[in-house]
Each structure stands twice: as structure tokens, then as C-alpha cells.
Protein backbone atom coordinates (compact mmCIF):
# COMPACT_ATOMS: atom_id res chain seq x y z
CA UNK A 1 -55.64 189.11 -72.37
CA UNK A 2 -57.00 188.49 -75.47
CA UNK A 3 -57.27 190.97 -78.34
CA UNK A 4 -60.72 192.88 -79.47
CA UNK A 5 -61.07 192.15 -83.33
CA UNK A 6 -63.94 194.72 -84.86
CA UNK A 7 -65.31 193.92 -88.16
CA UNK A 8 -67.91 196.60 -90.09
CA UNK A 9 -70.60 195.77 -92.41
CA UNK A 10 -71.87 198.14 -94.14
CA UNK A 11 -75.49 198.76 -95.99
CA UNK A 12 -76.09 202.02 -98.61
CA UNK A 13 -80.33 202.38 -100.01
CA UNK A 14 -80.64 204.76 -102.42
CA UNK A 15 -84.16 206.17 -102.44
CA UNK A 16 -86.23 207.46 -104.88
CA UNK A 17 -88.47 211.09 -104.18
CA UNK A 18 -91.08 208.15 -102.47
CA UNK A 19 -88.20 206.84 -100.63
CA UNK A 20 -88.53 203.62 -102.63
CA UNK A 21 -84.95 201.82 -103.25
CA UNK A 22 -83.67 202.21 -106.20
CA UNK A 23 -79.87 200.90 -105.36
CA UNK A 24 -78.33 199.05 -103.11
CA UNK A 25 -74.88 198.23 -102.36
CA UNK A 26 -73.05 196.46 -99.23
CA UNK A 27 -69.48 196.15 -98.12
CA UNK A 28 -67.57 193.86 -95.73
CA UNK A 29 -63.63 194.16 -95.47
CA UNK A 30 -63.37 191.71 -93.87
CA UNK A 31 -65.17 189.30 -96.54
CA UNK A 32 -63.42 190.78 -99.49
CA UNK A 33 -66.59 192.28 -100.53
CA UNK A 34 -66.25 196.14 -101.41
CA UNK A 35 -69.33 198.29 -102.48
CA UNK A 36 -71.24 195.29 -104.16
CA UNK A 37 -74.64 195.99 -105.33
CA UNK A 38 -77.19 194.00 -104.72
CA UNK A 39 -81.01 193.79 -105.70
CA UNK A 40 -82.59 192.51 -102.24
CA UNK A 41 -81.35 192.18 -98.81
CA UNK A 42 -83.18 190.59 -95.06
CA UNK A 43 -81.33 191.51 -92.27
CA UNK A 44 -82.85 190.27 -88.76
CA UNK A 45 -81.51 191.67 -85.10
CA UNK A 46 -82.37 190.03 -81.99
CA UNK A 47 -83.34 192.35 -78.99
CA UNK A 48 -82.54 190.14 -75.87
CA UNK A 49 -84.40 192.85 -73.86
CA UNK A 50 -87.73 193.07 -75.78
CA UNK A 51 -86.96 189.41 -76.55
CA UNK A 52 -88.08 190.21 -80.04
CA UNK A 53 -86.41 190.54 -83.84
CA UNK A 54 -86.24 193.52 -85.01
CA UNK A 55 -86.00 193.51 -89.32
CA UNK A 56 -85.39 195.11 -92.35
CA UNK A 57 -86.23 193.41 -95.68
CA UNK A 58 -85.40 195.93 -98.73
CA UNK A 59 -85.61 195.34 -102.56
CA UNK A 60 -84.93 197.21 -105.72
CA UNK A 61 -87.91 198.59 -107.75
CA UNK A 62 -86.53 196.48 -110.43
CA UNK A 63 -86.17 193.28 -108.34
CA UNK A 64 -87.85 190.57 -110.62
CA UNK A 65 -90.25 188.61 -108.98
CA UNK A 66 -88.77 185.29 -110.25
CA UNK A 67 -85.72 186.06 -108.77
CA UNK A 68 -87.11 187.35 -105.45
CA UNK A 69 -88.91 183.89 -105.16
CA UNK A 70 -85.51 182.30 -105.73
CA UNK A 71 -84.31 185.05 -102.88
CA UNK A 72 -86.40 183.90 -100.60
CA UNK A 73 -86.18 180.16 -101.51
CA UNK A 74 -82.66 180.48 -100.76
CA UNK A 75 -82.93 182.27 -97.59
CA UNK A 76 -85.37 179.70 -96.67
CA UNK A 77 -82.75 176.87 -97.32
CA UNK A 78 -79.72 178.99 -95.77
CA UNK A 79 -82.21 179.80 -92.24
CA UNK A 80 -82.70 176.07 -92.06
CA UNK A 81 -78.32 175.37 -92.27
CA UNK A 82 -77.75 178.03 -89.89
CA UNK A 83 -81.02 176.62 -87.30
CA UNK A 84 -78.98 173.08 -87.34
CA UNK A 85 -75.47 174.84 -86.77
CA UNK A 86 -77.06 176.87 -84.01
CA UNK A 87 -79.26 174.33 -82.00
CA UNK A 88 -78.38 170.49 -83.43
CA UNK A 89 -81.62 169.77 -83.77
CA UNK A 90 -81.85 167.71 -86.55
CA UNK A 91 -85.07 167.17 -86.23
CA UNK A 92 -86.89 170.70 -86.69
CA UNK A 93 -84.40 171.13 -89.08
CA UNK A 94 -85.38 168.10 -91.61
CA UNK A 95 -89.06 169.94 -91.54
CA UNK A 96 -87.69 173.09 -92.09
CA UNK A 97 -85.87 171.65 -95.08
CA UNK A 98 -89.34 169.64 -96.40
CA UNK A 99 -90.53 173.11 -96.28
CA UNK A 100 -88.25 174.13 -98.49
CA UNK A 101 -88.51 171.62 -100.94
CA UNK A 102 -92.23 172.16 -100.52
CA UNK A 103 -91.95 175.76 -101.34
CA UNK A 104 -89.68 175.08 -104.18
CA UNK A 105 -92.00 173.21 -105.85
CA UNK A 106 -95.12 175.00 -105.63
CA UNK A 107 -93.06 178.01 -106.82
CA UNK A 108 -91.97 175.53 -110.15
CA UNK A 109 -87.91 176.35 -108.87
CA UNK A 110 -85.43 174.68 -110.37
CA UNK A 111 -82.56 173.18 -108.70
């Protein structure tokens, strides 16, 4: 019998009175990573029975756009990696990844 590993991730949102974030910080043991703040995060869930993804996408109040467009740019790329690793198709993936050079560019991102 094999042994149960458990692993936590944890998210913290401070909130302004308008319950706008002001702070954010994250922490996985297991990934070294201890109360880290951070200015943006996405995080997706699938729910197998609504057969739908459920979503939270958070940012600071004094997330820079420029650096949200770099956020998402890199999310963009990252979706596309983890698309190939979890299907193999290669193709759907190359036009995921012309997207992303597409949307770098339009956005003037530098690589």
C-alpha cells in the first residue's frame, strides 16, 4: 500500500474598506516558497460535475499595467507548455504559441 503524500498551498488577500486587494502573499512548503508576496495571481479549478472552471484572477491596486501585460503574456506562454504536456498535441499547441508571439507584439513586449 502506497503512502498518501498531502501538500498545502496557501493564498492570503488583504482587502481594502472596498474589499479591493491591497496585498497578497502565497506559500507552498513544499516548493520552498514561504509567505511570498506577490502583485497578481490566476488560479483556475475544474468542476468535473458542472464540467466547468471555476476562477479567481486577483491583482494589487498598485499592479502596473505594463507588468500585468507581461503577467498575462507569460501565463499565456506557460498555458500553452502545460496544454502540450497535458494532451501532446503539438499541433493546437504551435497556434497557441503564434498567439503568443502575436500578443507579444501587439503589446510592444520584449523578449
Amino acid at each position: 500500500m502506497s503512502k498518501i503524500i498531502k501538500s498545502k498551498i496557501e493564498l492570503n488577500v488583504e482587502l481594502d474598506e472596498n474589499r479591493v486587494p491591497e496585498k497578497l502573499n502565497w506559500s507552498a512548503q513544499d516548493g520552498g516558497v514561504d509567505n511570498e508576496e506577490a502583485k497578481a495571481f490566476m488560479l483556475s479549478v475544474w468542476d468535473n460535475k458542472a464540467q466547468e472552471t471555476l476562477k479567481i484572477d486577483l491583482w494589487t491596486k498598485d499592479m502596473p499595467v505594463d507588468e500585468m501585460k507581461l503577467f498575462f503574456h507569460q501565463t499565456l506562454v506557460t498555458m500553452s507548455d502545460t496544454f502540450l504536456r497535458a494532451t501532446q498535441d503539438e499541433k493546437m499547441t504551435a497556434t497557441m504559441k503564434d498567439f503568443c508571439d502575436y500578443f507579444a507584439e501587439k503589446l510592444e513586449l520584449k523578449k
